[in-house]
N, C-alpha and C. Protein backbone atom coordinates (compact mmCIF):
# COMPACT_ATOMS: atom_id res chain seq x y z
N UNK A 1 8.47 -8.62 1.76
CA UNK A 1 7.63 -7.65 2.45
C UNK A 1 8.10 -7.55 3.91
N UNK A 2 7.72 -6.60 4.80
CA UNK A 2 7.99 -6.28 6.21
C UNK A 2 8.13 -7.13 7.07
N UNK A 3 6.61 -8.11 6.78
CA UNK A 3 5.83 -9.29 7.57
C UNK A 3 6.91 -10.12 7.26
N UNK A 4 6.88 -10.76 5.84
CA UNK A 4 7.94 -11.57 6.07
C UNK A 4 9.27 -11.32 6.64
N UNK A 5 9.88 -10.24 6.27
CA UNK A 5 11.49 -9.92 7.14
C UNK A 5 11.14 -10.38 8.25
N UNK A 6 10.29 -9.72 8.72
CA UNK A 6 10.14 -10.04 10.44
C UNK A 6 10.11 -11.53 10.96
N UNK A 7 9.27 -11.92 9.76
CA UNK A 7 9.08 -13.44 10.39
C UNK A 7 10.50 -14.26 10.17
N UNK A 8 11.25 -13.85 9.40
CA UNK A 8 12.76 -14.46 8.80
C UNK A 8 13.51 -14.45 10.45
N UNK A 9 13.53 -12.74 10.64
CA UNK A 9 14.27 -12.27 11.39
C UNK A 9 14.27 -12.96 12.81
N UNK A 10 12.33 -13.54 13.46
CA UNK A 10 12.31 -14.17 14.32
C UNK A 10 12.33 -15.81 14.21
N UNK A 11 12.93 -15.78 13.07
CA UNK A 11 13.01 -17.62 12.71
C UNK A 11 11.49 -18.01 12.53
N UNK A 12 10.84 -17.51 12.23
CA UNK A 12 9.61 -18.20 12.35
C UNK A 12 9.70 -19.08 10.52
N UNK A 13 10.00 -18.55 9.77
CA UNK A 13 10.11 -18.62 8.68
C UNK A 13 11.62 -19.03 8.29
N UNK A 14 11.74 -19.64 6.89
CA UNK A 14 13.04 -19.61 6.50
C UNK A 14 13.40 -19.14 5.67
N UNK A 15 14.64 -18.53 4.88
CA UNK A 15 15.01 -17.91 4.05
C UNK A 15 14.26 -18.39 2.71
N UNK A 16 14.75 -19.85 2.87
CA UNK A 16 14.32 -20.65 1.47
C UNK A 16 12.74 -20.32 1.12
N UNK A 17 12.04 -20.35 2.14
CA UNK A 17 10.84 -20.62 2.24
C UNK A 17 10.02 -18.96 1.64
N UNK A 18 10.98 -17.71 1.91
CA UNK A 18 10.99 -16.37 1.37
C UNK A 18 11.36 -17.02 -0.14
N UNK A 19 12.13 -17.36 -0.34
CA UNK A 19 12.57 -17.32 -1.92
C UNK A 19 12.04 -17.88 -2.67
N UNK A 20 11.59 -19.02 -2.23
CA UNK A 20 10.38 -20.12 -3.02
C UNK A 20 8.97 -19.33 -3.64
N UNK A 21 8.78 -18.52 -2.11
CA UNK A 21 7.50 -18.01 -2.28
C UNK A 21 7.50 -17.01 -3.08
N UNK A 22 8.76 -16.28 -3.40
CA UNK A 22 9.08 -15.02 -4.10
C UNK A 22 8.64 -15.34 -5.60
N UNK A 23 8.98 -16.84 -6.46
CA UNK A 23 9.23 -17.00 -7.21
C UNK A 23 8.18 -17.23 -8.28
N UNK A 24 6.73 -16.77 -7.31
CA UNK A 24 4.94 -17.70 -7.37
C UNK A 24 4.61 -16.51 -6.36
N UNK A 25 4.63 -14.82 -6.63
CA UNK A 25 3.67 -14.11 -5.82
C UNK A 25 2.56 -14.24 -5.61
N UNK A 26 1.54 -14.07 -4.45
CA UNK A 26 0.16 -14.94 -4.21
C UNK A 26 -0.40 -13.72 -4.70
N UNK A 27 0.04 -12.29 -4.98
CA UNK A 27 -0.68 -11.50 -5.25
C UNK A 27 -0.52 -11.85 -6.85
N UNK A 28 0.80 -12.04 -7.92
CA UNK A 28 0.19 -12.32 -9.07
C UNK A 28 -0.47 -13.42 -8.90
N UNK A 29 -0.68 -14.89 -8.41
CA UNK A 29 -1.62 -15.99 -8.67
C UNK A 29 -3.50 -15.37 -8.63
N UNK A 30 -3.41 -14.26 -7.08
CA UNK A 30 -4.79 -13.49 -6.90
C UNK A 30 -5.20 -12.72 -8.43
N UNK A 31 -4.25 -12.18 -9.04
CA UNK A 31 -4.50 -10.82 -9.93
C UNK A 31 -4.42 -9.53 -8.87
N UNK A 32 -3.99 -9.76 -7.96
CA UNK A 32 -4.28 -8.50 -7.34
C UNK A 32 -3.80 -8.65 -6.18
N UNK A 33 -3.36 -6.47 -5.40
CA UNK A 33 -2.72 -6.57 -4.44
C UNK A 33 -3.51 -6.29 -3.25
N UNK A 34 -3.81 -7.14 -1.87
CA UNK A 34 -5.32 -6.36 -1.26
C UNK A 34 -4.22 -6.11 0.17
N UNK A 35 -4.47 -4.79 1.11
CA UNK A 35 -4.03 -4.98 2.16
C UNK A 35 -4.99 -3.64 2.68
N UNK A 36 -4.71 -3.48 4.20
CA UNK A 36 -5.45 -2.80 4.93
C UNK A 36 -4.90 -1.27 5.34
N UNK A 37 -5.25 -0.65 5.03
CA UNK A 37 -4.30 0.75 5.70
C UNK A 37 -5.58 1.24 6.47
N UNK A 38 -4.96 1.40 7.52
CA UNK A 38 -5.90 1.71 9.20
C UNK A 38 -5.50 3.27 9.35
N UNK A 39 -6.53 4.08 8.68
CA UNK A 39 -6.33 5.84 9.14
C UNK A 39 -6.94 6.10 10.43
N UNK A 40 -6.48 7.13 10.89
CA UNK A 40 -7.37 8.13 11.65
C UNK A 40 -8.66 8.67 11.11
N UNK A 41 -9.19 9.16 11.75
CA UNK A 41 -10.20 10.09 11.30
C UNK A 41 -9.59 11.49 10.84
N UNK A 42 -8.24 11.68 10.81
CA UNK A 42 -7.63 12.59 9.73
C UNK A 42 -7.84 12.08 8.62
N UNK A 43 -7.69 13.48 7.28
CA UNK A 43 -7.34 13.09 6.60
C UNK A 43 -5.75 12.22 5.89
N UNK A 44 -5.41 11.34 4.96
CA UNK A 44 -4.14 10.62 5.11
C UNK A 44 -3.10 11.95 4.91
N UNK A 45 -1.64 11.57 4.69
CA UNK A 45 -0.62 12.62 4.33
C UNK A 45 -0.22 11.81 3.40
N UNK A 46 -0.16 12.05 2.24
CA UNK A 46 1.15 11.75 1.17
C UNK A 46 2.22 12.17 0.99
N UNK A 47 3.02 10.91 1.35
CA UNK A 47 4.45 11.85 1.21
C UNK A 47 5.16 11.07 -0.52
N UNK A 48 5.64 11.74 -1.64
CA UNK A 48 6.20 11.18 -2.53
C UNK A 48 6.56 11.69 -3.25
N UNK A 49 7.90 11.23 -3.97
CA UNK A 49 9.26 11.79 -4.26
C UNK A 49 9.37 13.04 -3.72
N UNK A 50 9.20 13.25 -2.31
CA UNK A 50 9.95 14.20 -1.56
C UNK A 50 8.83 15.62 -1.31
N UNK A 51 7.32 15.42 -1.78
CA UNK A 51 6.56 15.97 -1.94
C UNK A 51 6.17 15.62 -0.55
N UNK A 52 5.09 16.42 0.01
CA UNK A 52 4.04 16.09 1.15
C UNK A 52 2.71 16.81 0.80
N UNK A 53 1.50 16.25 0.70
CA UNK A 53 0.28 16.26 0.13
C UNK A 53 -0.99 15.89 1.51
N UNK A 54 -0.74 17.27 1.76
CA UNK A 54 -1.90 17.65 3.31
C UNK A 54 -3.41 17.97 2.67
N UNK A 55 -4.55 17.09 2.68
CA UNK A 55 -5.88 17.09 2.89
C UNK A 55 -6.20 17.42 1.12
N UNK A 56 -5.69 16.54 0.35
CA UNK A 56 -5.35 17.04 -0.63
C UNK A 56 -6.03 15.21 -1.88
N UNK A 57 -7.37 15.98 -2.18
CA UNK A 57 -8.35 14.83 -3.02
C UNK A 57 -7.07 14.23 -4.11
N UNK A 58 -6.48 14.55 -4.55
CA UNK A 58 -5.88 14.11 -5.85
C UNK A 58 -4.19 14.54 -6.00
N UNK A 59 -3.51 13.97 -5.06
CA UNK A 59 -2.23 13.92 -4.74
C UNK A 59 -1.43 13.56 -6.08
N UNK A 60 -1.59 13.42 -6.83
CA UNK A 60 -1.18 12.45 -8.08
C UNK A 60 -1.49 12.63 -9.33
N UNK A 61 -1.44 13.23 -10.20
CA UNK A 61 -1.94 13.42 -11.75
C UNK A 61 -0.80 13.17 -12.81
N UNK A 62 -1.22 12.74 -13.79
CA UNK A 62 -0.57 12.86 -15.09
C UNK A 62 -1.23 12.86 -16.24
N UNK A 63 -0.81 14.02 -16.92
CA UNK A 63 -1.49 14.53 -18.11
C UNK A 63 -3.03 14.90 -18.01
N UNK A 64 -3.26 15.13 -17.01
CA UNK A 64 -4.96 15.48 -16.47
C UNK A 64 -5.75 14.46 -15.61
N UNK A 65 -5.08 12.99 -15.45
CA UNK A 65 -5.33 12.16 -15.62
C UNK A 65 -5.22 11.94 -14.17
N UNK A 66 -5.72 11.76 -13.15
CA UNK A 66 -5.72 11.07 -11.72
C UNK A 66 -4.77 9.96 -11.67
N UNK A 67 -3.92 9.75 -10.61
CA UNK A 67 -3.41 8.25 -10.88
C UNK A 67 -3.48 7.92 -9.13
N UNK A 68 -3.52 8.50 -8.34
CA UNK A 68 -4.31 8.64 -7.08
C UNK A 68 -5.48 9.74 -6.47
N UNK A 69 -6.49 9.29 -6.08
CA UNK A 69 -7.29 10.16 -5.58
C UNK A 69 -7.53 9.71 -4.13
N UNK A 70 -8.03 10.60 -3.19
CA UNK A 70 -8.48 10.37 -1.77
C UNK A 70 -9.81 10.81 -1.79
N UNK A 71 -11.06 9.65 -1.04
CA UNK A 71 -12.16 10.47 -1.04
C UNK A 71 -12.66 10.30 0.33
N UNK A 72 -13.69 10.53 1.17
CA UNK A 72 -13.79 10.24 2.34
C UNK A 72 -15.69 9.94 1.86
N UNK A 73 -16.38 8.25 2.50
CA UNK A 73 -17.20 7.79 2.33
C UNK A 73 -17.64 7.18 3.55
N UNK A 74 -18.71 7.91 4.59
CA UNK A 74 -19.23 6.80 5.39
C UNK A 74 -17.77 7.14 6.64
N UNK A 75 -17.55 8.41 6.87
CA UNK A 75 -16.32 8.45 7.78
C UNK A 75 -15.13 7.34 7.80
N UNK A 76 -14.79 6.85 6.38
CA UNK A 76 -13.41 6.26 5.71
C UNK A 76 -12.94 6.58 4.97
N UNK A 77 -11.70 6.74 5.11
CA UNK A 77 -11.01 7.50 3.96
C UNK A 77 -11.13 6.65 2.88
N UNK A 78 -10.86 6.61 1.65
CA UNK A 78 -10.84 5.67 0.15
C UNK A 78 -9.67 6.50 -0.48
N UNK A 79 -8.46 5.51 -0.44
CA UNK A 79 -7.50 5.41 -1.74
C UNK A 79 -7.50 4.50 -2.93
N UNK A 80 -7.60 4.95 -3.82
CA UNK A 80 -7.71 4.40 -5.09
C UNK A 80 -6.92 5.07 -5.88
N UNK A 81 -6.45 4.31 -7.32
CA UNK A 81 -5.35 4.69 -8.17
C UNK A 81 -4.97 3.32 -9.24
């Protein structure tokens, strides 16, 4: 991940210590991937496979089927998928 490069990059970390950890993801040990995405009070932009998706609830479908939606709750955006 980013965090870690960075931390490699400033020695804080060691290579080995990336590869070990690679081998035992804490997100598979969790079941799950949790992180924070910090919006504006815009709505988000999706950008993917070369698409861009402006103010747009349901950026994502297959076969009718949602596989991302955007909703806005309580002045926060909500991605789910």
């Amino acid at each position: 991940c980013p965090t870690c490069h960075a931390k490699v990059t400033k020695r804080l970390y060691s290579k080995e210590k990336i590869i070990k950890a690679m081998e035992s993801p804490a997100a598979l040990q969790k079941g799950n991937v949790a992180d924070i995405l910090d919006f504006s009070d815009r709505h988000p932009t999706i950008i993917f496979g070369g698409a861009t998706f402006e103010s747009c609830t349901v950026p994502i479908m297959f076969q009718n089927e949602p596989l991302l939606t955007i909703e806005k709750e309580n002045n926060a955006f909500l991605i789910s998928g």
